[in-house]
Structures are given as C-alpha cells and as structure tokens.
Protein backbone atom coordinates (compact mmCIF):
# COMPACT_ATOMS: atom_id res chain seq x y z
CA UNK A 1 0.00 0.00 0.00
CA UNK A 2 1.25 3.74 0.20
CA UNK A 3 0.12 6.54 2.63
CA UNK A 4 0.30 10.54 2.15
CA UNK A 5 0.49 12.65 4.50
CA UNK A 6 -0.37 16.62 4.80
CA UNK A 7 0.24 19.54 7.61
CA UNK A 8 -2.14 22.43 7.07
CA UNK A 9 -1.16 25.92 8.05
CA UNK A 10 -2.60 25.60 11.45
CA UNK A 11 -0.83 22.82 12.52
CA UNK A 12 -3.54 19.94 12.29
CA UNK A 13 -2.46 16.94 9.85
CA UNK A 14 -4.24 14.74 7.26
CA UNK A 15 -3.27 11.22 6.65
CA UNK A 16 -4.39 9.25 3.80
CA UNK A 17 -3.86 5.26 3.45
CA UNK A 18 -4.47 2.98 0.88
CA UNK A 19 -3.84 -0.55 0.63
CA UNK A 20 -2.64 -2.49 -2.29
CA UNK A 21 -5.80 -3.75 -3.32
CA UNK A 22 -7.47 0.23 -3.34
CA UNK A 23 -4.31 1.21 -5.65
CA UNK A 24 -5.54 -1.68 -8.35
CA UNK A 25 -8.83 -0.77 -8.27
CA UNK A 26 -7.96 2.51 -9.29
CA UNK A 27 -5.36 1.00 -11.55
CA UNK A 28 -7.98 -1.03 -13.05
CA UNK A 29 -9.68 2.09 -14.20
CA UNK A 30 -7.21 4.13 -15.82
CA UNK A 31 -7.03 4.16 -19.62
CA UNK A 32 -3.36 3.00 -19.74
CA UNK A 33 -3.24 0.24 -16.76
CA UNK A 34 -1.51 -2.13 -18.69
CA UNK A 35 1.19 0.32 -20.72
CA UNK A 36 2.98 3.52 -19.82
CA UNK A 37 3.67 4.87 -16.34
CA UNK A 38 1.83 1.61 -14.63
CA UNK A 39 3.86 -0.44 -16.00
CA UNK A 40 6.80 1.35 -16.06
CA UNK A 41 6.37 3.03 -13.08
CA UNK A 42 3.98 1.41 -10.36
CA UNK A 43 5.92 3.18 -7.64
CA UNK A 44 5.76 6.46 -8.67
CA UNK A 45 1.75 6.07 -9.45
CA UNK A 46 0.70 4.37 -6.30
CA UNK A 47 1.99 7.44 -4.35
CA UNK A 48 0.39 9.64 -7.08
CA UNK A 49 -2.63 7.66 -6.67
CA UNK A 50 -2.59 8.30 -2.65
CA UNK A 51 -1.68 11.65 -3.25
CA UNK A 52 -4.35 12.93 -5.55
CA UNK A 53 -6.60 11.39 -2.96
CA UNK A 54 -5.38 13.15 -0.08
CA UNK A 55 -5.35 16.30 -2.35
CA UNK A 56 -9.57 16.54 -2.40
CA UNK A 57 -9.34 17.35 0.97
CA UNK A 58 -6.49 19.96 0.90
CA UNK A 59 -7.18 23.53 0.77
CA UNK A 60 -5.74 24.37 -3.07
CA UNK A 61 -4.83 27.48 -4.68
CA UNK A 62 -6.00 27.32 -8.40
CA UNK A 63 -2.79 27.19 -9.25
CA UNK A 64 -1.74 23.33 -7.73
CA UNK A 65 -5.29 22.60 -8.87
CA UNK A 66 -4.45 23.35 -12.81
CA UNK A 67 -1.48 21.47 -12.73
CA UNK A 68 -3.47 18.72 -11.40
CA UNK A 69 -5.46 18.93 -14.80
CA UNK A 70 -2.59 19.38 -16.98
CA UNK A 71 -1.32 16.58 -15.47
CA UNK A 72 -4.42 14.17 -16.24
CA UNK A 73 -4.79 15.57 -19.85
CA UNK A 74 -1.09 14.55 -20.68
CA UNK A 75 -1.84 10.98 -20.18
C-alpha cells in the first residue's frame, strides 16, 4: 500500500492510506493500466494515486489545482 500525509497551516495533519488492493482498483480504471507509467512506473503512481486522494481534501490554490489537470490531460 502507500500513505500521504499533509500539515495544514494551522498545525492539524491529514493522513491518507491505501492498501494495495485500493491502488488496483484505481489501476484497473485508468485508460493506460496495462502500458505507460503503470507499467513502467507502479511506484511512482501508487503514491500519485494516494496523493491525488489526499489532495480533495487539501485547501488548493488554483494554481496546484491546474497542474493537477494538466497533469491528467497529458496521459
């Protein structure tokens, strides 16, 4: 599995966990889960994966939350 964690401005601190079997599912989704970055790079996209999560419950500027989009229309 993979965790992310978060410390907000005032202090207080988000975790997010999710096991293996979460990370597939959303694997199992994705237009490219068997080629590109899942194959290639399982690591790096289980801790995005975990990350993006955590993310909907961040406070965002516009700005991180664009480059969340560009990010998703490059795949």
């Amino acid at each position: 599995g993979a965790y992310a964690t978060a410390v907000l401005k005032d202090g207080s601190r988000l975790l997010e966990v999710m096991s293996l079997e979460e990370i597939e599912k959303v694997r199992a989704v994705s237009r490219s889960k068997d080629k590109g970055p899942w194959v290639s790079w399982f690591e790096e996209m289980a801790r995005k994966t975990v990350m993006r999560r955590l993310s909907k419950r961040l406070p965002m500027s516009t700005d991180l939350d664009d480059q969340f989009e560009r990010d998703e229309t490059m795949k």
